[in-house]
PDB file of N, CA and C in Angstrom:
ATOM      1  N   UNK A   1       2.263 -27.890  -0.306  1.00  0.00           N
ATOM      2  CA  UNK A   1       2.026 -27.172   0.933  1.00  0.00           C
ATOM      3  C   UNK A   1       3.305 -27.185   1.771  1.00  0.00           C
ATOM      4  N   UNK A   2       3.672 -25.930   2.249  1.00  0.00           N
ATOM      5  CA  UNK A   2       4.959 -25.962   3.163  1.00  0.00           C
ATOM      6  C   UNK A   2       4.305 -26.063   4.710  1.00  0.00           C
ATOM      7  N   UNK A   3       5.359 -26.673   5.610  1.00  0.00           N
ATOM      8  CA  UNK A   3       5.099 -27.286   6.948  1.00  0.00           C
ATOM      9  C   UNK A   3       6.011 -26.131   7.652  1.00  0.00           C
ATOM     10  N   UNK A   4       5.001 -25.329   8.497  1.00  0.00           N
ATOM     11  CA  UNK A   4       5.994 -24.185   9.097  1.00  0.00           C
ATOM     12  C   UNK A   4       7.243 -25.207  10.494  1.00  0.00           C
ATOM     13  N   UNK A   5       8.005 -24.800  10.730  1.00  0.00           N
ATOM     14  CA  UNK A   5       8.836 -25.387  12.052  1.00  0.00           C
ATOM     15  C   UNK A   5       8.765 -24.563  13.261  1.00  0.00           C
ATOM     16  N   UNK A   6       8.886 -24.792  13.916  1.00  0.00           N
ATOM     17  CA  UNK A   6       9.264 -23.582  15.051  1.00  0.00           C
ATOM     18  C   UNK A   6       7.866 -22.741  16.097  1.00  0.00           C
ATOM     19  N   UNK A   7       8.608 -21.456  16.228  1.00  0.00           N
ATOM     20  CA  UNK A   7       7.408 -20.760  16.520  1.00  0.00           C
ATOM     21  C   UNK A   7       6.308 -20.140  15.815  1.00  0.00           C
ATOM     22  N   UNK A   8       5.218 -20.699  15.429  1.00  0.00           N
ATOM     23  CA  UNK A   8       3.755 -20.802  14.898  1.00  0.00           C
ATOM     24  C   UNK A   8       3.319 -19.533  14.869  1.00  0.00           C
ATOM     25  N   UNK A   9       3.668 -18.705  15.637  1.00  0.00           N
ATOM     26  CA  UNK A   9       3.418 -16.958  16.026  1.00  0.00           C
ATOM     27  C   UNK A   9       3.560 -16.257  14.617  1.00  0.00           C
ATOM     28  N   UNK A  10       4.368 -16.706  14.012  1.00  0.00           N
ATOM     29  CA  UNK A  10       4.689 -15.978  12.673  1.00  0.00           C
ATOM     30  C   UNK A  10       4.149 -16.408  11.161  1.00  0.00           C
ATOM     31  N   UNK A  11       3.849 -15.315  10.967  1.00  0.00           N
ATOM     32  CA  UNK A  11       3.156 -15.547   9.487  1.00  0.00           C
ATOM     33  C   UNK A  11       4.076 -15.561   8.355  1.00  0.00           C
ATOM     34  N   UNK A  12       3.665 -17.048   7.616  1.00  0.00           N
ATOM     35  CA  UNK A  12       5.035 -16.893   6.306  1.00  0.00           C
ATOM     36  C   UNK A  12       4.155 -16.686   4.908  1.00  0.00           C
ATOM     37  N   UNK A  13       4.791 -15.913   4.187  1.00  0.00           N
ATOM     38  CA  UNK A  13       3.892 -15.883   2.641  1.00  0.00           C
ATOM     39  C   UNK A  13       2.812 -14.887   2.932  1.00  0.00           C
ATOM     40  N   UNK A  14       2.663 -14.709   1.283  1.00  0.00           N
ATOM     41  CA  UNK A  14       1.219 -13.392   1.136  1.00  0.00           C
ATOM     42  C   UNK A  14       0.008 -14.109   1.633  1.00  0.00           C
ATOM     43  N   UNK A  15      -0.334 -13.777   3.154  1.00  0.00           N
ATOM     44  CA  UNK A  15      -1.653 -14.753   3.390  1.00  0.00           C
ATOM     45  C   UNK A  15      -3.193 -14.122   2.974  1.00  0.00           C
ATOM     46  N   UNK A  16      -2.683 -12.735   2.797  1.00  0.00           N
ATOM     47  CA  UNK A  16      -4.221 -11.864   2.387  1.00  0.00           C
ATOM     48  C   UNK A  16      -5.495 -12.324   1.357  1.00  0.00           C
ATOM     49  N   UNK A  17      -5.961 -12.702   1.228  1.00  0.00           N
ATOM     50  CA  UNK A  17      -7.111 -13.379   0.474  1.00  0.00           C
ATOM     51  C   UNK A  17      -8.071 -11.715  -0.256  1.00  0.00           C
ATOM     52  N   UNK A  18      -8.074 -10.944   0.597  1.00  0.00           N
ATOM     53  CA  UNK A  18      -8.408  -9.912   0.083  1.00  0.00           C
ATOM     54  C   UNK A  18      -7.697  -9.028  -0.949  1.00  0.00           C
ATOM     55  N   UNK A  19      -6.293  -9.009  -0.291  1.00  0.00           N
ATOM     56  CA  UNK A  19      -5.526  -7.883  -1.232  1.00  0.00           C
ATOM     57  C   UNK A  19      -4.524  -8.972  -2.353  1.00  0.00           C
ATOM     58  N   UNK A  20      -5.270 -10.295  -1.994  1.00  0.00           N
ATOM     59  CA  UNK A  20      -4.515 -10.865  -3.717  1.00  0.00           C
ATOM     60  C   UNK A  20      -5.725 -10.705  -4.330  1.00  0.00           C
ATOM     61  N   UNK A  21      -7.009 -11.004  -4.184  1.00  0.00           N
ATOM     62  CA  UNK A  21      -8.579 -10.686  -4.777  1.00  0.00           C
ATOM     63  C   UNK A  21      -8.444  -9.206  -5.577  1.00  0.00           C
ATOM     64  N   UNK A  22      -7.843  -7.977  -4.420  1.00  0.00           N
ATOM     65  CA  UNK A  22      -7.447  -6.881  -5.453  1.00  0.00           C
ATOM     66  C   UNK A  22      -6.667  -6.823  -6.573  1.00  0.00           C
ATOM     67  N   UNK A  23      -5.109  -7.675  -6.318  1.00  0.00           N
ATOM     68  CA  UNK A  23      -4.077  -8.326  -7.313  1.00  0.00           C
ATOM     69  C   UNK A  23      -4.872  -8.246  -8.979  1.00  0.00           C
ATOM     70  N   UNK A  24      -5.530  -9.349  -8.735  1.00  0.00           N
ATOM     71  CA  UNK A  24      -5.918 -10.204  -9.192  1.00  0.00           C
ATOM     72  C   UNK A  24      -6.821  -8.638 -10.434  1.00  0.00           C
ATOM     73  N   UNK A  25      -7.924  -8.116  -9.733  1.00  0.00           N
ATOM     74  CA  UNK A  25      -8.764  -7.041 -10.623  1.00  0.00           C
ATOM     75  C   UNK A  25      -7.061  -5.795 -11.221  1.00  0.00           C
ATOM     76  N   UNK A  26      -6.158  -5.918 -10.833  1.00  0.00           N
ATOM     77  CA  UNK A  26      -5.371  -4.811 -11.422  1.00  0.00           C
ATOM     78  C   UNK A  26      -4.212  -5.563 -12.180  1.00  0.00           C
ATOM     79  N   UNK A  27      -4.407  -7.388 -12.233  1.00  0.00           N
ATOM     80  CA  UNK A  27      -3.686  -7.997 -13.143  1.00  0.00           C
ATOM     81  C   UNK A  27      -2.088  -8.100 -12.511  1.00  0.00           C
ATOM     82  N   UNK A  28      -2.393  -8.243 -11.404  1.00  0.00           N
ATOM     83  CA  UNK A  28      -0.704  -8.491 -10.654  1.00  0.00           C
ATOM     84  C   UNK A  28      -0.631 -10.178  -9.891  1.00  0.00           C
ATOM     85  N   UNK A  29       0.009 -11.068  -9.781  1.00  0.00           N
ATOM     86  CA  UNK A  29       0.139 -11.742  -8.850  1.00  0.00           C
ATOM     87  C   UNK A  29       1.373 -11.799  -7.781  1.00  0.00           C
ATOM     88  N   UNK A  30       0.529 -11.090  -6.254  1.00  0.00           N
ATOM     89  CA  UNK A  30       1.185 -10.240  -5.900  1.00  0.00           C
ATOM     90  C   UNK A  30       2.257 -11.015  -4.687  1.00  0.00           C
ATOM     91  N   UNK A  31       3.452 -10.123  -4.530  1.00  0.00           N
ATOM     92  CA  UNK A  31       4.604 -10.860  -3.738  1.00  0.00           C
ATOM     93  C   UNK A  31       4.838 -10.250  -2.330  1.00  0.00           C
ATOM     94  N   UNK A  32       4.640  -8.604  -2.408  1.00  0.00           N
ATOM     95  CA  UNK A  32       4.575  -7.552  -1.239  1.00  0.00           C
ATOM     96  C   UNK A  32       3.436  -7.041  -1.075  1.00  0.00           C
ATOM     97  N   UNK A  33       3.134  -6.629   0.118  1.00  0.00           N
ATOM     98  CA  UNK A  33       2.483  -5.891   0.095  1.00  0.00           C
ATOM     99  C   UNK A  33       2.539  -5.017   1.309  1.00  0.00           C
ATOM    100  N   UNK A  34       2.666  -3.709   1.467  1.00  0.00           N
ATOM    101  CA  UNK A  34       2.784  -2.194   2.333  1.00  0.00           C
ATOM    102  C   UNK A  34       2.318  -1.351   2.793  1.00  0.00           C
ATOM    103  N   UNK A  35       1.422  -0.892   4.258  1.00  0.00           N
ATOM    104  CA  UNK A  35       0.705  -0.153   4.525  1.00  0.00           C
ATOM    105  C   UNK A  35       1.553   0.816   5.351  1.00  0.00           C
ATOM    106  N   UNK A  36       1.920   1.760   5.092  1.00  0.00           N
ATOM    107  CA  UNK A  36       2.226   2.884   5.803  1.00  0.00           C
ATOM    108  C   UNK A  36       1.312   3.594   6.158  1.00  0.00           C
ATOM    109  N   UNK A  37       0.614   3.868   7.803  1.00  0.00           N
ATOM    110  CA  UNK A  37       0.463   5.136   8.060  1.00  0.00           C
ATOM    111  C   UNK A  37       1.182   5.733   9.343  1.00  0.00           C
ATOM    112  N   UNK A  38       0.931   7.286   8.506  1.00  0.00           N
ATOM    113  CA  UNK A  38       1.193   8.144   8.348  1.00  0.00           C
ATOM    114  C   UNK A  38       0.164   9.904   9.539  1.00  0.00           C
ATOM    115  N   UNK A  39       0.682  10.348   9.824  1.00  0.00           N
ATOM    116  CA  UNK A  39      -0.009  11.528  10.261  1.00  0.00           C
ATOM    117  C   UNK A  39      -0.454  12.158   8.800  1.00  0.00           C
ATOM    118  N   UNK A  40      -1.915  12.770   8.539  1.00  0.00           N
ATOM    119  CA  UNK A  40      -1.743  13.349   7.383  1.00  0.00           C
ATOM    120  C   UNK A  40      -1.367  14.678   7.465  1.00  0.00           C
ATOM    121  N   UNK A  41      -1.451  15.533   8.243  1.00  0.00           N
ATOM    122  CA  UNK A  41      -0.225  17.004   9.084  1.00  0.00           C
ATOM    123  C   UNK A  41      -0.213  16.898  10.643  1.00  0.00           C
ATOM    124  N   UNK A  42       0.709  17.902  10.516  1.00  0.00           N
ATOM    125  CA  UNK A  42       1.158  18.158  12.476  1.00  0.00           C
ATOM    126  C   UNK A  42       0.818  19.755  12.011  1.00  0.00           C
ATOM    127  N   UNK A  43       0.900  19.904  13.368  1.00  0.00           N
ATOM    128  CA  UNK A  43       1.009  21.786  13.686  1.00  0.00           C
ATOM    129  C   UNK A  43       1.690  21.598  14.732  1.00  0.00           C
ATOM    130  N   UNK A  44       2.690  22.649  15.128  1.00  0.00           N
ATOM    131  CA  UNK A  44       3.071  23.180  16.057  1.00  0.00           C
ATOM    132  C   UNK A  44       2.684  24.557  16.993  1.00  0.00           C
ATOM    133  N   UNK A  45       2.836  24.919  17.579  1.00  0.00           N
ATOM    134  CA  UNK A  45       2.617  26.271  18.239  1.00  0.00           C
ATOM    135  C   UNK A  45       3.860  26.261  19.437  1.00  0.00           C
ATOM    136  N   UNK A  46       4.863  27.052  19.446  1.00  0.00           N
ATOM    137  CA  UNK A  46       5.884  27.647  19.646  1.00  0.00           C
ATOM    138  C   UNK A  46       5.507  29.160  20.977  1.00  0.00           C
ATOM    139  N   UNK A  47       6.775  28.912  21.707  1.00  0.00           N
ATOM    140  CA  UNK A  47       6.495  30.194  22.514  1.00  0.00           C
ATOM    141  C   UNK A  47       7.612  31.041  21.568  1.00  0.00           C
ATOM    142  N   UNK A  48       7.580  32.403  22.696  1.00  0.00           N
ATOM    143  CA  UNK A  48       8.714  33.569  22.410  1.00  0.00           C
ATOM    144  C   UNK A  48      10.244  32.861  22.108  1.00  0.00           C
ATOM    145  N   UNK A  49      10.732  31.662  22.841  1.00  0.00           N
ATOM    146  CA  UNK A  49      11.864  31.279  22.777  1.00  0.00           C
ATOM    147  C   UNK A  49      12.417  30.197  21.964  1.00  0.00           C
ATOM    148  N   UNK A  50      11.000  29.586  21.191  1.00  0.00           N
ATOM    149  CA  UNK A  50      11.156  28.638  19.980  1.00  0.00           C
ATOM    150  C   UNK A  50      10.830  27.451  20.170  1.00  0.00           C
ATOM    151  N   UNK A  51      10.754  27.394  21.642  1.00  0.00           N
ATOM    152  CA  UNK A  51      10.516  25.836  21.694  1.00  0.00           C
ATOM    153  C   UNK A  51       8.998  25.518  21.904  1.00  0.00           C
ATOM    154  N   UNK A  52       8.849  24.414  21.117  1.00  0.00           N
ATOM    155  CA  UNK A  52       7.098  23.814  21.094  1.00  0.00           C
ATOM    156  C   UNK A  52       6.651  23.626  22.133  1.00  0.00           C
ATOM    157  N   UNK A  53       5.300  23.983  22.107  1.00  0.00           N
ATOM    158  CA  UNK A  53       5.101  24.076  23.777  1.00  0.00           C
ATOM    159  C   UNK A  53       3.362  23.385  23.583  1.00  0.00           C
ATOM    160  N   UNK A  54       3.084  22.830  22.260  1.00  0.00           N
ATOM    161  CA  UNK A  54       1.837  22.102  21.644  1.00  0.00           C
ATOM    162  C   UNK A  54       2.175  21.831  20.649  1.00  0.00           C
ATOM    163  N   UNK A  55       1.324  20.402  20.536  1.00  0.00           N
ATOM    164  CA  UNK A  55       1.267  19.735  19.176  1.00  0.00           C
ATOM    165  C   UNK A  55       0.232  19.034  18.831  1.00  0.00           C
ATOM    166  N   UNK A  56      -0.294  19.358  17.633  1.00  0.00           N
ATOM    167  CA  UNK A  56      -1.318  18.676  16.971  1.00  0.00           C
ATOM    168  C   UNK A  56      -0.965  17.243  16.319  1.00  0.00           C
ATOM    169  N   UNK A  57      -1.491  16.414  16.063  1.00  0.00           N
ATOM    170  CA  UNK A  57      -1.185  15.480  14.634  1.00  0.00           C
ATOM    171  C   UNK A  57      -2.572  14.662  14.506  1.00  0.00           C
ATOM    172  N   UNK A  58      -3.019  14.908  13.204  1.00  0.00           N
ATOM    173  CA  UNK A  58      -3.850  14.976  12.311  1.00  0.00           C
ATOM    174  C   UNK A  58      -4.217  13.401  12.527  1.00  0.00           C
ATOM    175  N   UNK A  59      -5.504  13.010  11.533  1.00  0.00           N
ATOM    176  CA  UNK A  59      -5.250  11.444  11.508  1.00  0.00           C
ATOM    177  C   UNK A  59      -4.654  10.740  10.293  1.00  0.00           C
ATOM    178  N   UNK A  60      -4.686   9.917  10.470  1.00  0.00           N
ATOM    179  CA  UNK A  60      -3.985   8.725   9.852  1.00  0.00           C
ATOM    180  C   UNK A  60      -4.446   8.938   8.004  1.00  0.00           C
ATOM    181  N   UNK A  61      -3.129   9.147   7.353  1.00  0.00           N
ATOM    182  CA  UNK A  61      -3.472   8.927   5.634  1.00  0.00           C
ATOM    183  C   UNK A  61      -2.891   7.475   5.975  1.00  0.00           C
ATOM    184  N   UNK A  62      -3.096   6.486   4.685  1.00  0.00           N
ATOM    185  CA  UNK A  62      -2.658   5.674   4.566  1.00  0.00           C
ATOM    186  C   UNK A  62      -1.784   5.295   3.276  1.00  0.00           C
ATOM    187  N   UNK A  63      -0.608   5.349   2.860  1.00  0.00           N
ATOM    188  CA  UNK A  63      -0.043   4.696   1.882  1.00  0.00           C
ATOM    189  C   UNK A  63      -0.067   3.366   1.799  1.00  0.00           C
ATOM    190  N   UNK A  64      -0.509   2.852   0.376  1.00  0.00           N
ATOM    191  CA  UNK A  64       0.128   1.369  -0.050  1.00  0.00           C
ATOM    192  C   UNK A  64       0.542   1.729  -1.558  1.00  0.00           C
ATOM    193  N   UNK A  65       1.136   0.376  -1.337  1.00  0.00           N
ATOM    194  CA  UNK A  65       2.541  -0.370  -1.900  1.00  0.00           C
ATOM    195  C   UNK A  65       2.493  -1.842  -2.207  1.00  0.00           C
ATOM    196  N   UNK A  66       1.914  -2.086  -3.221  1.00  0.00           N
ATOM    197  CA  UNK A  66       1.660  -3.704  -4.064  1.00  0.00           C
ATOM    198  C   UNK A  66       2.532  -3.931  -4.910  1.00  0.00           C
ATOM    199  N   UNK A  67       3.503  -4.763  -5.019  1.00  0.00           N
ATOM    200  CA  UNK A  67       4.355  -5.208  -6.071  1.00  0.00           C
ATOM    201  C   UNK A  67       4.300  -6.864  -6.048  1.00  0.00           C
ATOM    202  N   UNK A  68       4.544  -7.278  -7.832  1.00  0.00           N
ATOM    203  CA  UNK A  68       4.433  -8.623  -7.981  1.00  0.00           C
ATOM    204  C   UNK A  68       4.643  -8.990  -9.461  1.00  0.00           C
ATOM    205  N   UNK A  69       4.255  -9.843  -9.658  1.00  0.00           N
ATOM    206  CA  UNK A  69       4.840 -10.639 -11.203  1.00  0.00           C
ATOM    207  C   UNK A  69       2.982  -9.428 -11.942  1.00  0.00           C
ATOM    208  N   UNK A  70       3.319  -9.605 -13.060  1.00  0.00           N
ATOM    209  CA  UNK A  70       2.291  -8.787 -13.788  1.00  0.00           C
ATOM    210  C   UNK A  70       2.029  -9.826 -14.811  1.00  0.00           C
ATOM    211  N   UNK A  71       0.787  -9.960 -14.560  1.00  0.00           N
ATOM    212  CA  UNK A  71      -0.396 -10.892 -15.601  1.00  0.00           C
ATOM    213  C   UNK A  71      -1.294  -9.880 -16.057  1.00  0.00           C
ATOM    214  N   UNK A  72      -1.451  -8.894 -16.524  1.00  0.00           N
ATOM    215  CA  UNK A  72      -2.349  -7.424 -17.056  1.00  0.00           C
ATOM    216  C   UNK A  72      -2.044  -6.537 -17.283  1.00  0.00           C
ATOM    217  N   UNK A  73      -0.813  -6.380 -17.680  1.00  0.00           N
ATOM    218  CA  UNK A  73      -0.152  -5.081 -17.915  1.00  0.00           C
ATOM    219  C   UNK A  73      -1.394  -3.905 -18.637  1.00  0.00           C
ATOM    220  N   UNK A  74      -2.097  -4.451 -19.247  1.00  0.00           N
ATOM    221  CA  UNK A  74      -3.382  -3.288 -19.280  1.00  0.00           C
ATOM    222  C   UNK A  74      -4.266  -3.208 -18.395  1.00  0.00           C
ATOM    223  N   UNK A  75      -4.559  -3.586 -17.288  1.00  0.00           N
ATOM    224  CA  UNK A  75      -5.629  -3.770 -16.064  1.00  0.00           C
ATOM    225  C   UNK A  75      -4.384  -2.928 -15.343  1.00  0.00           C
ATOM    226  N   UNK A  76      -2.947  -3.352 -15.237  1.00  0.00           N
ATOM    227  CA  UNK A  76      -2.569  -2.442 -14.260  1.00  0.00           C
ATOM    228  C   UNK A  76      -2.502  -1.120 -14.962  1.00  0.00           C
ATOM    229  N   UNK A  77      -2.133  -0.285 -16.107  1.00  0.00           N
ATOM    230  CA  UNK A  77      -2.071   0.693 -16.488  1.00  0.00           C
ATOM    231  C   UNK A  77      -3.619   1.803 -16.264  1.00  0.00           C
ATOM    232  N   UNK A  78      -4.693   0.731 -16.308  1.00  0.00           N
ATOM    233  CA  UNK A  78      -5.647   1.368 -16.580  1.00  0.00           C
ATOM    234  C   UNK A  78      -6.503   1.537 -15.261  1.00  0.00           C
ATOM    235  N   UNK A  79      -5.583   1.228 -13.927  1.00  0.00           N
ATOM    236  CA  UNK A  79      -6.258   1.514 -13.013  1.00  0.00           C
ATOM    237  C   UNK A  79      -6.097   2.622 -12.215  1.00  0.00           C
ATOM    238  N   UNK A  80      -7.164   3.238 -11.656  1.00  0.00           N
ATOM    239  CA  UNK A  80      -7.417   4.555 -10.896  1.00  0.00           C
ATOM    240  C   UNK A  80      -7.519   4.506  -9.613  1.00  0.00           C
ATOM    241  N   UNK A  81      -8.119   3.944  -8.590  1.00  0.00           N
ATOM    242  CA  UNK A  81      -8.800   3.450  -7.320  1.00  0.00           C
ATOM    243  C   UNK A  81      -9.106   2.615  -7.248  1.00  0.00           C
ATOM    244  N   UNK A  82      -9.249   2.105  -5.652  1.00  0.00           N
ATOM    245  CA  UNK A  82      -9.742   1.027  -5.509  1.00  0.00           C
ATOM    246  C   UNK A  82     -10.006   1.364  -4.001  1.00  0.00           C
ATOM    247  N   UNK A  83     -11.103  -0.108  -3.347  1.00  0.00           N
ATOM    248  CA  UNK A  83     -11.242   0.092  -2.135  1.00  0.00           C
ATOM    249  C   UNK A  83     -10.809  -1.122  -1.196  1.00  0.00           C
ATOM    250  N   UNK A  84     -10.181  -1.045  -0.131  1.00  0.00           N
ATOM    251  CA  UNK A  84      -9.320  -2.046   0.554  1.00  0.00           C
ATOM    252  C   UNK A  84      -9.242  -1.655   1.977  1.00  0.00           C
ATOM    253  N   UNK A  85      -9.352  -2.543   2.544  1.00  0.00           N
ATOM    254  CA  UNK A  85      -9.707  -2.421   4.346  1.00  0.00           C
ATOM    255  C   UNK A  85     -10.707  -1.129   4.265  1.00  0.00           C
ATOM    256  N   UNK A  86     -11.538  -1.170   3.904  1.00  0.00           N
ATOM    257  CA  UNK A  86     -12.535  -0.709   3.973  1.00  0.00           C
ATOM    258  C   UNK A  86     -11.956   1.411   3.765  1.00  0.00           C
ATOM    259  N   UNK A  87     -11.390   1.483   2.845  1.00  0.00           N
ATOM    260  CA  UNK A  87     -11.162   2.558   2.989  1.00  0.00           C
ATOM    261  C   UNK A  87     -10.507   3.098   1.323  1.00  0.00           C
ATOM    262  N   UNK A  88     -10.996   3.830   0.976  1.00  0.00           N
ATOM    263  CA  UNK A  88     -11.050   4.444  -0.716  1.00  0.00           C
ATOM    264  C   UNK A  88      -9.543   4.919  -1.026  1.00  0.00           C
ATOM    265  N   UNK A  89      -8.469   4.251  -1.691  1.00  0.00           N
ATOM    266  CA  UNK A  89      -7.153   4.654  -2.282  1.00  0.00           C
ATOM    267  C   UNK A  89      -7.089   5.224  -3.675  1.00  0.00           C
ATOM    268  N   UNK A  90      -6.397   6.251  -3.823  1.00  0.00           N
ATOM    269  CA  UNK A  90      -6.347   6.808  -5.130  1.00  0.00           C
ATOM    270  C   UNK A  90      -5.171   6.412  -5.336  1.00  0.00           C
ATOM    271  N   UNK A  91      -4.719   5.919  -6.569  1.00  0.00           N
ATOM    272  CA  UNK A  91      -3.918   5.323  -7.239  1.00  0.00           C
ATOM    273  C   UNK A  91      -3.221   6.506  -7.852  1.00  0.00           C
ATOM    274  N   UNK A  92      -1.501   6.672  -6.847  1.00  0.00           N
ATOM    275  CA  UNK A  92      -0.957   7.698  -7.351  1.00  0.00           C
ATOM    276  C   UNK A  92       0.633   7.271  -7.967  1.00  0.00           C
ATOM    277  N   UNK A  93       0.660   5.615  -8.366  1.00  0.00           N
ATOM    278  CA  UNK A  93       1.808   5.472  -8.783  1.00  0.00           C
ATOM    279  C   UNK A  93       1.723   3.988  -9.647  1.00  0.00           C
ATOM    280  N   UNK A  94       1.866   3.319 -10.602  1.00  0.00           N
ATOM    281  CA  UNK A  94       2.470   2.471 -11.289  1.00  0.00           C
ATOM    282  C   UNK A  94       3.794   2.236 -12.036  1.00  0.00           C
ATOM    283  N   UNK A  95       4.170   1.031 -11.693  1.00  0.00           N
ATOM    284  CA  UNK A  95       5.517   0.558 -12.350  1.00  0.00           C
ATOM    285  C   UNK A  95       5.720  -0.445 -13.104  1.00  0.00           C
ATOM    286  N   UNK A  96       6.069  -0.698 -13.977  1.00  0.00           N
ATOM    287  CA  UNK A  96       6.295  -1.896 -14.930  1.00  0.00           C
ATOM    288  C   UNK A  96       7.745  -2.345 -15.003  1.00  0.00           C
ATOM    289  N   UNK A  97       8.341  -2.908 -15.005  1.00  0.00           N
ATOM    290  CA  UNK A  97       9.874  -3.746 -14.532  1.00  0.00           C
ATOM    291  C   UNK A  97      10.122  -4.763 -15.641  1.00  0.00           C
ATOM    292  N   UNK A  98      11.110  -4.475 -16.452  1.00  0.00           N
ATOM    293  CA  UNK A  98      11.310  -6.187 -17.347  1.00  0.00           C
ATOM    294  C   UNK A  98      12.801  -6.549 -17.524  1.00  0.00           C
ATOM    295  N   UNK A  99      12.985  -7.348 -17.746  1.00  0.00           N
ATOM    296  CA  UNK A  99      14.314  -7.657 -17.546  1.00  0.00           C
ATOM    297  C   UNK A  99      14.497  -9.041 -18.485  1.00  0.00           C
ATOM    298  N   UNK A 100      16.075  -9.485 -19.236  1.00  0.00           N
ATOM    299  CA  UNK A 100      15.760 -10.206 -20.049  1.00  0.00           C
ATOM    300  C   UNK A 100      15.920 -11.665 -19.245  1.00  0.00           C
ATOM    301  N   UNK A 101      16.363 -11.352 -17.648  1.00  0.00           N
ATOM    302  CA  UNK A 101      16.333 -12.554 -16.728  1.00  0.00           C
ATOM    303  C   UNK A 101      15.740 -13.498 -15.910  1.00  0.00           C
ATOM    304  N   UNK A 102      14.528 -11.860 -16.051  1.00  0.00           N
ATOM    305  CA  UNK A 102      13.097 -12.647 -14.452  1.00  0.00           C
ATOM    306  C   UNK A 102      11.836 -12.022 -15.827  1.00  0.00           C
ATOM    307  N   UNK A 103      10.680 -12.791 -14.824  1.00  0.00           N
ATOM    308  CA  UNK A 103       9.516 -12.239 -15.447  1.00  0.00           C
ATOM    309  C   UNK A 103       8.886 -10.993 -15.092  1.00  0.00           C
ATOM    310  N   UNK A 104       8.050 -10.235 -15.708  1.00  0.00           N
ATOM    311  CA  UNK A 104       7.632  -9.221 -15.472  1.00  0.00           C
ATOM    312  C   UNK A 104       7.297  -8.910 -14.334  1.00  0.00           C
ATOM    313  N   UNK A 105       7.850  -7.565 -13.888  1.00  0.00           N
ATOM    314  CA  UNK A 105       6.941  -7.007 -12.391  1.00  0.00           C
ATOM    315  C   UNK A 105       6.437  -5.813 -12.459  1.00  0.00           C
ATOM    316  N   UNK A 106       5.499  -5.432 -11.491  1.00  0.00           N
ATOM    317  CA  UNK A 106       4.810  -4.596 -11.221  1.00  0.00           C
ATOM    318  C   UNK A 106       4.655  -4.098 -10.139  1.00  0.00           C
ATOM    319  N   UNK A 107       4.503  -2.473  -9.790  1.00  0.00           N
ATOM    320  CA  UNK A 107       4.242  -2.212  -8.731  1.00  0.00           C
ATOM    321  C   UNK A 107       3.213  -0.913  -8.893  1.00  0.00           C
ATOM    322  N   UNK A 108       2.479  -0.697  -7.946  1.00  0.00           N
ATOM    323  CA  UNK A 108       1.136   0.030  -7.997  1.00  0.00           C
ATOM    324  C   UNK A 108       1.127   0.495  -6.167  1.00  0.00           C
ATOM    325  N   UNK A 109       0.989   1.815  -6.497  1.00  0.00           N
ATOM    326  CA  UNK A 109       0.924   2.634  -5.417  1.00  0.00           C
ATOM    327  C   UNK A 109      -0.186   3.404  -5.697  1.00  0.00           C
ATOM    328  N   UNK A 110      -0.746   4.253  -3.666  1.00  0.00           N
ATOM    329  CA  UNK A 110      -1.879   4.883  -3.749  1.00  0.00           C
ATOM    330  C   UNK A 110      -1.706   5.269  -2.247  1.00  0.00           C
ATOM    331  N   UNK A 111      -2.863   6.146  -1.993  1.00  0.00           N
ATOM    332  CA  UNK A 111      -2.846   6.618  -0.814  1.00  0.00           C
ATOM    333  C   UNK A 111      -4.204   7.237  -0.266  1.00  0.00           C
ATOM    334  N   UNK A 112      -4.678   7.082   0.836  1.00  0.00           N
ATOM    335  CA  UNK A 112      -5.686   6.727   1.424  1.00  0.00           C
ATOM    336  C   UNK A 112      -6.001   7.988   2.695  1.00  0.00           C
ATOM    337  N   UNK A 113      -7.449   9.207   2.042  1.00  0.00           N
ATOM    338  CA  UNK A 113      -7.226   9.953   3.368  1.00  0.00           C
ATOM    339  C   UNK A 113      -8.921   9.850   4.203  1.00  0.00           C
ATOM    340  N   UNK A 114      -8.608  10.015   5.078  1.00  0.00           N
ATOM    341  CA  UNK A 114      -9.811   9.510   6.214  1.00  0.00           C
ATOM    342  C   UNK A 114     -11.611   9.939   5.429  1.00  0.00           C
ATOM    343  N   UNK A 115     -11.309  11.436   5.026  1.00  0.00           N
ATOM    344  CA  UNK A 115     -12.523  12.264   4.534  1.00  0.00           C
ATOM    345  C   UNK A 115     -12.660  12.086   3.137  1.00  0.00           C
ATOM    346  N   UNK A 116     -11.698  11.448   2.582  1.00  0.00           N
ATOM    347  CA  UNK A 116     -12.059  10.772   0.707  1.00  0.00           C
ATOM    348  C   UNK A 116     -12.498   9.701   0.780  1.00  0.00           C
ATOM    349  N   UNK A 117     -13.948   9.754   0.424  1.00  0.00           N
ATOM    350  CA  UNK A 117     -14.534   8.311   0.256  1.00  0.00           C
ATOM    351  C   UNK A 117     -14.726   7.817  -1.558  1.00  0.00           C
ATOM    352  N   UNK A 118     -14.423   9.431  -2.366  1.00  0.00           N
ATOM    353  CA  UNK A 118     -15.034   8.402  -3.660  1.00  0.00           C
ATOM    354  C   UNK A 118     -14.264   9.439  -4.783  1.00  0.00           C
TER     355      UNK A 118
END
């Protein structure tokens, strides 16, 4: 067990219990992990002289971004979706990494829109 120093405010290490629980079903033990959101569009509306004079922006897609050592290289290949913070990701990217120096990695991407539940 490491003994944090200092100011306590800050979180050290993957503390998620949930999204290593996901890790874990897609065979990763995971090191990052990345939530981008995102507007999922804007609109503009423009006068005669070009300049925006309104703006829309849409709600929130969500990208993630899991990378880590790979214990399943067939659990990660063979995965499609999943559901995490309560919200349905389609799995639109995997990576496999080897090298004759470190151990295997992995990374698994997806992205998350408000009105896709399944």
């Amino acid at each position: 067990m490491l003994k944090q120093h200092g100011n306590q405010d800050y979180v050290f290490g993957f503390k998620d219990e949930v999204a290593a629980q996901l890790a874990n079903l897609i065979g990763m033990k995971p090191q990052t992990l990345s939530l981008q959101y995102e507007a999922e569009f804007t609109a503009e509306a423009q006068n005669e002289n070009g300049e925006t004079e309104a703006v829309v922006v849409g709600p929130d897609k969500v990208s993630f971004t899991m990378s880590g050592y790979v214990v399943d290289a067939d659990a990660l290949k063979e995965a499609t979706d999943f559901t995490f913070i309560g919200r349905y990701f389609i799995i639109q990217g995997r990576k496999l990494d080897t090298s004759n120096t470190e151990f295997q990695k992995g990374e698994l991407t997806g992205v998350s829109y408000d009105l896709i539940t399944d």
